[in-house]
Structure formats: structure tokens, C-alpha cells
PDB file of N, CA and C in Angstrom:
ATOM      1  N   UNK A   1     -17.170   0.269  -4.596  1.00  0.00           N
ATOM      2  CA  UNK A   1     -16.025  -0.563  -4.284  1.00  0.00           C
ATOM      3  C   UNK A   1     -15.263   0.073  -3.123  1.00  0.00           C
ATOM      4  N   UNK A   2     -14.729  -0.361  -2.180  1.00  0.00           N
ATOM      5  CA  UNK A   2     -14.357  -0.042  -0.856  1.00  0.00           C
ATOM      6  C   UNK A   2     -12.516   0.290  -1.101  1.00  0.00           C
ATOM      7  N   UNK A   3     -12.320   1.602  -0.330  1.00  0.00           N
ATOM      8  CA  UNK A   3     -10.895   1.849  -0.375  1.00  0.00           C
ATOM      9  C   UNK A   3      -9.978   0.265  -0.165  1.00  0.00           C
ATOM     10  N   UNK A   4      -9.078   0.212  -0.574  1.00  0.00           N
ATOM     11  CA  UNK A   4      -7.958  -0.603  -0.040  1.00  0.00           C
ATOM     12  C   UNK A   4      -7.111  -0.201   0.771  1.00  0.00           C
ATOM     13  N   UNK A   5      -6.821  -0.916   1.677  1.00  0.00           N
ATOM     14  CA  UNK A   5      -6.609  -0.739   3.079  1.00  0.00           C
ATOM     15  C   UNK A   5      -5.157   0.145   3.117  1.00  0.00           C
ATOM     16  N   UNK A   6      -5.056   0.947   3.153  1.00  0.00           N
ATOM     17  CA  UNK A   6      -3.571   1.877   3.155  1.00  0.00           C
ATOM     18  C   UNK A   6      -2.365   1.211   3.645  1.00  0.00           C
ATOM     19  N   UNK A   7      -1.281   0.996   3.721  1.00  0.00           N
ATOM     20  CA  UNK A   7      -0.480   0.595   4.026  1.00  0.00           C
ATOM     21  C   UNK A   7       0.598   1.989   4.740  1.00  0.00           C
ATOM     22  N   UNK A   8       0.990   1.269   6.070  1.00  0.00           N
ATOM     23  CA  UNK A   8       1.744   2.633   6.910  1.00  0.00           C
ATOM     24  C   UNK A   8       3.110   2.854   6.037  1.00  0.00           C
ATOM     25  N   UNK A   9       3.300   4.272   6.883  1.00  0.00           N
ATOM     26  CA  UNK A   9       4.999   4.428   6.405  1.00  0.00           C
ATOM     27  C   UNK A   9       5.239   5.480   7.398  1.00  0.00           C
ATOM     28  N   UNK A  10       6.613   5.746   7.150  1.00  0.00           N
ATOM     29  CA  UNK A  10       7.332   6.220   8.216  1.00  0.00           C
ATOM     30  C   UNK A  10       7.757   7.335   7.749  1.00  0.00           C
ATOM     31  N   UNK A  11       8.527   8.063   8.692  1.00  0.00           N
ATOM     32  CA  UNK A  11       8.636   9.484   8.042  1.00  0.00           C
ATOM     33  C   UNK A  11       9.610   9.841   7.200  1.00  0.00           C
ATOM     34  N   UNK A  12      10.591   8.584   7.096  1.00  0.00           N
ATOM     35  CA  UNK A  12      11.281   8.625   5.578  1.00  0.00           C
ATOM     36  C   UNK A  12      10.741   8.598   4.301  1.00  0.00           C
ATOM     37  N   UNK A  13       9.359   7.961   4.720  1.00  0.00           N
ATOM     38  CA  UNK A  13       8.460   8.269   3.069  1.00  0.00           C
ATOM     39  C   UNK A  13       7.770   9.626   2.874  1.00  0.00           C
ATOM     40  N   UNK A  14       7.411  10.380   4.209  1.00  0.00           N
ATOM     41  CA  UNK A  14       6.557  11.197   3.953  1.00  0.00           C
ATOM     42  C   UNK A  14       7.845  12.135   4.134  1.00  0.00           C
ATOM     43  N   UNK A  15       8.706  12.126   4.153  1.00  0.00           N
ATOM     44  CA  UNK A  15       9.806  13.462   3.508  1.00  0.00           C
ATOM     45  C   UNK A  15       9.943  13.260   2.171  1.00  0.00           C
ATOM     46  N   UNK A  16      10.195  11.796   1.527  1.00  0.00           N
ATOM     47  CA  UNK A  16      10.778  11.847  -0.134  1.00  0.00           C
ATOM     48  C   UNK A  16       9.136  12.232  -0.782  1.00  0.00           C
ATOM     49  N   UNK A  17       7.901  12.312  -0.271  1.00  0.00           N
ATOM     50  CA  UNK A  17       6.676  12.713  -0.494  1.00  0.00           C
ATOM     51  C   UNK A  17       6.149  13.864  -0.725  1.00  0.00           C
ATOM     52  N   UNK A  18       7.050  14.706   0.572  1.00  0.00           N
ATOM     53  CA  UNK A  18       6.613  16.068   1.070  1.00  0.00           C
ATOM     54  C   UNK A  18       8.140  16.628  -0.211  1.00  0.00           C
ATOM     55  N   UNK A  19       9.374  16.194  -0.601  1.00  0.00           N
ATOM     56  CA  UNK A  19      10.345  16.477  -1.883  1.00  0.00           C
ATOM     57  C   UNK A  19       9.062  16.530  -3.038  1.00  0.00           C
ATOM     58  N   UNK A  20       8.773  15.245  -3.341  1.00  0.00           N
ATOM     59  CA  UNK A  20       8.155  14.932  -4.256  1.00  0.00           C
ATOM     60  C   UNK A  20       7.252  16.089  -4.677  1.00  0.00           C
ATOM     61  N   UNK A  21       6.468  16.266  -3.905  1.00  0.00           N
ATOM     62  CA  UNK A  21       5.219  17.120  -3.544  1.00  0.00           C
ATOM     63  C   UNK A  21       5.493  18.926  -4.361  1.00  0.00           C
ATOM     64  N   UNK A  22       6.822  18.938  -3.748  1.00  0.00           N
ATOM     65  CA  UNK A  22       7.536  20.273  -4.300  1.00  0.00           C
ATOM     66  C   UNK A  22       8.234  20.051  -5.351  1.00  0.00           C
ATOM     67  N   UNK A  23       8.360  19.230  -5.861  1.00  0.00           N
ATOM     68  CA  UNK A  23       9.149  19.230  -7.102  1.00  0.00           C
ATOM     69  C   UNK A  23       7.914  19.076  -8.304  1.00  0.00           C
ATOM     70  N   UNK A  24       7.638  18.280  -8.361  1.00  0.00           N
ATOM     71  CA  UNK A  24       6.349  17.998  -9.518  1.00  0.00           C
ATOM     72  C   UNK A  24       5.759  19.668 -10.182  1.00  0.00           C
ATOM     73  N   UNK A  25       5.182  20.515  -9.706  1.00  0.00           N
ATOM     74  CA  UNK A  25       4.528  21.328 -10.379  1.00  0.00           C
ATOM     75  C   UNK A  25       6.051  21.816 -10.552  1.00  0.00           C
ATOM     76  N   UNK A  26       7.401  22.919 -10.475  1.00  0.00           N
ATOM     77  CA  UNK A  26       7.808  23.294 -11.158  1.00  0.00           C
ATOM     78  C   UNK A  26       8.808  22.955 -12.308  1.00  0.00           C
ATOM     79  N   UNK A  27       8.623  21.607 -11.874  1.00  0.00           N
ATOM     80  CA  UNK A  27       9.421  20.455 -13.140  1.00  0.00           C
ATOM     81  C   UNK A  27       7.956  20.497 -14.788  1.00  0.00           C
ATOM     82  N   UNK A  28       6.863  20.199 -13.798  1.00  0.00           N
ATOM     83  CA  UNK A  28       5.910  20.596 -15.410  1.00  0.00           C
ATOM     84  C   UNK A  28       5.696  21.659 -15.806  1.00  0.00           C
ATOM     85  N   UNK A  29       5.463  22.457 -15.272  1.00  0.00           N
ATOM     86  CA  UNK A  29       5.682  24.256 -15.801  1.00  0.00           C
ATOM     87  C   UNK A  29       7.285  24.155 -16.070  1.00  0.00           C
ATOM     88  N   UNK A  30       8.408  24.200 -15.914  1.00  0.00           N
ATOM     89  CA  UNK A  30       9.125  24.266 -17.063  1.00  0.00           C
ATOM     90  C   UNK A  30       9.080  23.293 -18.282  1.00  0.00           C
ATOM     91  N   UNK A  31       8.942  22.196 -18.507  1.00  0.00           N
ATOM     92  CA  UNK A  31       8.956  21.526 -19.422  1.00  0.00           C
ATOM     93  C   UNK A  31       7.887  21.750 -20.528  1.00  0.00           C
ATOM     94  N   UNK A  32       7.018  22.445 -19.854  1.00  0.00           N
ATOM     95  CA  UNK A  32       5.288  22.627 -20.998  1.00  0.00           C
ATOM     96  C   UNK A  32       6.296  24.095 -21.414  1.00  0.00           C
ATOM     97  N   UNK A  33       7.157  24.598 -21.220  1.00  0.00           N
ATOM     98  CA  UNK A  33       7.966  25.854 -21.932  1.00  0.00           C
ATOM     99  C   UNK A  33       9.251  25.553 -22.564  1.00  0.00           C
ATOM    100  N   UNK A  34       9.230  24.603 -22.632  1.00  0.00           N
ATOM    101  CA  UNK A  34      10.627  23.241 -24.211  1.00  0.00           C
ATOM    102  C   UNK A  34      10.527  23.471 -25.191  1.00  0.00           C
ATOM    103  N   UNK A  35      10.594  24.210 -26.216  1.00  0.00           N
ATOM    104  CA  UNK A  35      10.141  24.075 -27.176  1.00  0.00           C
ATOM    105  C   UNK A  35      10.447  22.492 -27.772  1.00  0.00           C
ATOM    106  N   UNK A  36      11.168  22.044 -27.399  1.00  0.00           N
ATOM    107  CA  UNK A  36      11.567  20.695 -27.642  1.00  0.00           C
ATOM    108  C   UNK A  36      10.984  19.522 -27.143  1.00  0.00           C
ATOM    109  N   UNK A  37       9.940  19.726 -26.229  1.00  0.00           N
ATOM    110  CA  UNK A  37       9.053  18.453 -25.444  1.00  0.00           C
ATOM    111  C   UNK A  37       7.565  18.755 -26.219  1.00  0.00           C
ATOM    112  N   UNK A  38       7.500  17.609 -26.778  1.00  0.00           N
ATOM    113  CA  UNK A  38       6.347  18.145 -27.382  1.00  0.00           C
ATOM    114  C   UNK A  38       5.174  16.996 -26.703  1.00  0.00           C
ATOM    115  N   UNK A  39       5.655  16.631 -25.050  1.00  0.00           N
ATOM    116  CA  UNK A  39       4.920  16.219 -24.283  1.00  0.00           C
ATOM    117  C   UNK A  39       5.571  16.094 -22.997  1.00  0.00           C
ATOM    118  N   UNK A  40       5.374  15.994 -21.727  1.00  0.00           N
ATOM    119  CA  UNK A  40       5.844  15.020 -20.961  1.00  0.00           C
ATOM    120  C   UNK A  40       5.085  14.528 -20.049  1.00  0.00           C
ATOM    121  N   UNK A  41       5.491  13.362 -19.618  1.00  0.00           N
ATOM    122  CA  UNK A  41       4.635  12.033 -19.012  1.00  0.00           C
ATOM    123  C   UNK A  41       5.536  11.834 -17.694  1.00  0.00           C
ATOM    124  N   UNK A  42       4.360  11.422 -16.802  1.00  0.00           N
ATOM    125  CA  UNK A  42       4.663  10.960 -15.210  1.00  0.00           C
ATOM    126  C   UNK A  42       5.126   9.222 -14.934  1.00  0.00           C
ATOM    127  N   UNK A  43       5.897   8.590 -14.850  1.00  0.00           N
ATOM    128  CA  UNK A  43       6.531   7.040 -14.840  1.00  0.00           C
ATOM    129  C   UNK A  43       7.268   7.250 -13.477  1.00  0.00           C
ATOM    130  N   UNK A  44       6.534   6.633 -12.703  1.00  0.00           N
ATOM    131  CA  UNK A  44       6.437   6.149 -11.503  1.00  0.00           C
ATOM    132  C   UNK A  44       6.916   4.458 -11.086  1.00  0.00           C
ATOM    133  N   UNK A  45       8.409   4.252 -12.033  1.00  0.00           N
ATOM    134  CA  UNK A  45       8.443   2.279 -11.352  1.00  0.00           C
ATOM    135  C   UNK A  45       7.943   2.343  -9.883  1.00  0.00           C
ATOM    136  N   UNK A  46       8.501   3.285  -9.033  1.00  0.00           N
ATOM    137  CA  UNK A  46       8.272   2.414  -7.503  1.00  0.00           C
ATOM    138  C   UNK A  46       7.034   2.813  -7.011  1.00  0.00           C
ATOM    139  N   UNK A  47       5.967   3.113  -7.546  1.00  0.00           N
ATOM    140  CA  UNK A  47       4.994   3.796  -7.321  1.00  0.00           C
ATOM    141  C   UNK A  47       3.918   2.607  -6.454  1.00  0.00           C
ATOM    142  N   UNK A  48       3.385   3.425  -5.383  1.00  0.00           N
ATOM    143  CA  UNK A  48       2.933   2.467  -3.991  1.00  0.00           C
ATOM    144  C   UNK A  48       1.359   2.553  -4.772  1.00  0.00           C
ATOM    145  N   UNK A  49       0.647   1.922  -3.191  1.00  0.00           N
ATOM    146  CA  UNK A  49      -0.804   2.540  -3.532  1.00  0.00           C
ATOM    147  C   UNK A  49      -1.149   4.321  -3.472  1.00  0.00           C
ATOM    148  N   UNK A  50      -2.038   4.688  -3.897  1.00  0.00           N
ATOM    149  CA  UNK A  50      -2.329   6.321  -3.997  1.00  0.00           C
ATOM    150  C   UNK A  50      -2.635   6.599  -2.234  1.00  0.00           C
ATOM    151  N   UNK A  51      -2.769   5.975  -1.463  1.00  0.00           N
ATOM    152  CA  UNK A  51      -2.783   6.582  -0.046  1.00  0.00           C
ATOM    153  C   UNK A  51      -2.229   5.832   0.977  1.00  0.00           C
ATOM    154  N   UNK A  52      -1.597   6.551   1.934  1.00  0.00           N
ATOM    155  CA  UNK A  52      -0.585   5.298   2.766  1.00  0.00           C
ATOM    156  C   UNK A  52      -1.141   6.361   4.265  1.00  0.00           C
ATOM    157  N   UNK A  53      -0.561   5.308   5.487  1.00  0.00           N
ATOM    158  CA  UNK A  53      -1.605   6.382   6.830  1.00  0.00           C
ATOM    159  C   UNK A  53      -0.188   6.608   7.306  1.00  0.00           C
ATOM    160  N   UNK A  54      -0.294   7.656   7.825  1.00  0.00           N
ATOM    161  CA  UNK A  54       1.227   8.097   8.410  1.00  0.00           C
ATOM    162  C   UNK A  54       1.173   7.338   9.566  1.00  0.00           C
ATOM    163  N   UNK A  55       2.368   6.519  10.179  1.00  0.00           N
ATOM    164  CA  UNK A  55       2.490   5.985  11.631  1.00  0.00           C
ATOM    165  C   UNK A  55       2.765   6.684  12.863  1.00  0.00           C
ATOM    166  N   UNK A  56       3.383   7.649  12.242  1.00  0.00           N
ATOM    167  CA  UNK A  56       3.381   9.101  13.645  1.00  0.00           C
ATOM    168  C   UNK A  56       2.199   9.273  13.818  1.00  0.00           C
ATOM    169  N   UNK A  57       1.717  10.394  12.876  1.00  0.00           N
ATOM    170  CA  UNK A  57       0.507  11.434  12.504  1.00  0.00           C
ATOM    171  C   UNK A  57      -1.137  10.475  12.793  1.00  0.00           C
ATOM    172  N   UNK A  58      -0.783   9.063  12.469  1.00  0.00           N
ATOM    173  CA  UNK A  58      -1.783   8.506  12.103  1.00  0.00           C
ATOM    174  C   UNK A  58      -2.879   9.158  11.089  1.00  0.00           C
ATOM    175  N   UNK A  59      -2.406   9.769   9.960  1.00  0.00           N
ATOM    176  CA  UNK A  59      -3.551  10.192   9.461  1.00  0.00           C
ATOM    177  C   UNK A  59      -3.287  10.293   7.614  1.00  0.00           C
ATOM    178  N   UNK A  60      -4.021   9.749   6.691  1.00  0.00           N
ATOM    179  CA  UNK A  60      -3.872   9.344   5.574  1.00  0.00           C
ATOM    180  C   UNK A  60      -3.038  10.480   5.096  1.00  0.00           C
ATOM    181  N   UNK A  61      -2.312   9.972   4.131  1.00  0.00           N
ATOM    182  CA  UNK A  61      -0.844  10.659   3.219  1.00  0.00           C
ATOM    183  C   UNK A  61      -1.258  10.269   1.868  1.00  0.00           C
ATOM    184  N   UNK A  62      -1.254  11.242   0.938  1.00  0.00           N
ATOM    185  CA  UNK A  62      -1.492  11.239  -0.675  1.00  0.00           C
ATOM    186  C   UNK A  62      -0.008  10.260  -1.189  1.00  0.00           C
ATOM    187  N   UNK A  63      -0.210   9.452  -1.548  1.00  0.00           N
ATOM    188  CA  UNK A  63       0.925   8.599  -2.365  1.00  0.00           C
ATOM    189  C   UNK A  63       1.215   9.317  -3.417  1.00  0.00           C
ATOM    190  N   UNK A  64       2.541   8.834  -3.976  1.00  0.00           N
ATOM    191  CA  UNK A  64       3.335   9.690  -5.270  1.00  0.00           C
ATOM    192  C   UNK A  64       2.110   9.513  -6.534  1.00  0.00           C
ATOM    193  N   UNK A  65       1.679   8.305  -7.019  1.00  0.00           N
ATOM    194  CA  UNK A  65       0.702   8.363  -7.845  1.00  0.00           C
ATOM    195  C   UNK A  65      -0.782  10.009  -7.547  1.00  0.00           C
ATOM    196  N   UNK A  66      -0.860  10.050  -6.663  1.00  0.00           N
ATOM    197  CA  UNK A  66      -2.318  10.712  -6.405  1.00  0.00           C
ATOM    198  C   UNK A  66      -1.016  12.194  -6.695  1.00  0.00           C
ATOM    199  N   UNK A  67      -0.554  12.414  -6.088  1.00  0.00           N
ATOM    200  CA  UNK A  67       0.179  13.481  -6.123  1.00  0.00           C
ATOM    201  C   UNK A  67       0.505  14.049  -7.352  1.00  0.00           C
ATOM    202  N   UNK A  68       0.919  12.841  -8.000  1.00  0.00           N
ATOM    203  CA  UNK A  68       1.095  12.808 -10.237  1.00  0.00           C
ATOM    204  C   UNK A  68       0.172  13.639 -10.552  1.00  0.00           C
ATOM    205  N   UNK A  69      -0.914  13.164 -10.498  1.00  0.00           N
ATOM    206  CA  UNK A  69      -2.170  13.161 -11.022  1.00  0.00           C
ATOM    207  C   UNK A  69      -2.967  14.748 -10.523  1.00  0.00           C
ATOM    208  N   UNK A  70      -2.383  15.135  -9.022  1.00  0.00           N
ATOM    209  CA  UNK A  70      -3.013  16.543  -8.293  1.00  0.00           C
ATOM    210  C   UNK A  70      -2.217  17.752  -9.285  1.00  0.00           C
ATOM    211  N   UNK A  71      -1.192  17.366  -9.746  1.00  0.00           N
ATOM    212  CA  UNK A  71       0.115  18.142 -10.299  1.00  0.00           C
ATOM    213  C   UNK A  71      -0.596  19.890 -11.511  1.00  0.00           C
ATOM    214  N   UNK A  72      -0.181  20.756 -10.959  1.00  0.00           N
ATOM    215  CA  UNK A  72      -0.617  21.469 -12.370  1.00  0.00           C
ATOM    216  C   UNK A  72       0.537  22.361 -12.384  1.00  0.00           C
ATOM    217  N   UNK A  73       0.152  22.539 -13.556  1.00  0.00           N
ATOM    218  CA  UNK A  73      -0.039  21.809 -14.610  1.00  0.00           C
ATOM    219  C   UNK A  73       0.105  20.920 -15.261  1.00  0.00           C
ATOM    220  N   UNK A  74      -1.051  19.696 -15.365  1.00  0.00           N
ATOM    221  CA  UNK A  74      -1.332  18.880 -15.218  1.00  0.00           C
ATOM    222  C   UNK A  74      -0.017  18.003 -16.791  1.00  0.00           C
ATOM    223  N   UNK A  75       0.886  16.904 -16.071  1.00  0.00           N
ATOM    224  CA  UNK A  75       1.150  15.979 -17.014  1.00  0.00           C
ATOM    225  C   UNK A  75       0.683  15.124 -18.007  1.00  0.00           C
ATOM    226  N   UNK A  76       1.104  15.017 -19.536  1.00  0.00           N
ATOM    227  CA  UNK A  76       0.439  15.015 -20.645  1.00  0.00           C
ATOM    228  C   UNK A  76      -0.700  13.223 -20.001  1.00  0.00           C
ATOM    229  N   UNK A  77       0.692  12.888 -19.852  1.00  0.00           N
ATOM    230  CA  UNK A  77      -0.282  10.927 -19.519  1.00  0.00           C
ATOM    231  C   UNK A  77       0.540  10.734 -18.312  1.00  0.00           C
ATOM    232  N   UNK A  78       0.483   9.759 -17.475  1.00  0.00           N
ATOM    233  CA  UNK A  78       0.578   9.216 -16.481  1.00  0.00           C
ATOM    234  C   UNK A  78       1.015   7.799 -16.264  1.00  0.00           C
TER     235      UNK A  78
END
């Protein structure tokens, strides 16, 4: 089955991306140390397709979903 066609963005996405990017692993490494979470899960409402092409750079960008999913330690569900 053939990629779907990426959709561009600008470099206001690939900063809240390149945030994103840095926040995810030390938000799940603390929470897998809760004694009180006896899970936590990735919920993404505005969540795009998993790859978008940068319009500067011209060159494919990991979407917040793919990024979820790269995360380790890895989130319980998604």
C-alpha cells in the first residue's frame, strides 16, 4: 500500500514538534516511577498524519503520532 501523500507545514509545526520531541521521553520515564499510575497512555486529539514534508527544509518530518510511538520508554497504549 503506497505512503499517503504528506501534507506541508511550516516552521511553527516543526518547533511545537521539535517541543514535542523533547518532552515525550522524560514525561514517560517519570510517570513509569508513580507509584500511583499504574499505566499511562499517549491521546493525541489534534494528531495529523505520521509524516508531514517540511516547506523550508523540503524534507519529510516525523508527525506527533510517529514520534508517540518512537518514545522510550515506550507508552502503555496509544
Amino acid at each position: 500500500m503506497p505512503e499517503p501523500e504528506a501534507d506541508p507545514i511550516g516552521i511553527w509545526s516543526e518547533k511545537k514538534l521539535d517541543i514535542l520531541r523533547e518532552y515525550l521521553t522524560p514525561y514517560s520515564q517519570i510517570m513509569r516511577t508513580q507509584e500511583w499510575c499504574k499505566g499511562h497512555y499517549y491521546i493525541d486529539g489534534f494528531a495529523a498524519k505520521g509524516r508531514h514534508v517540511s516547506r523550508g527544509a523540503r524534507q519529510l518530518v516525523d508527525g506527533s503520532p510517529l514520534l508517540a510511538v518512537q518514545t522510550d520508554p515506550p507508552f502503555e497504549r496509544h
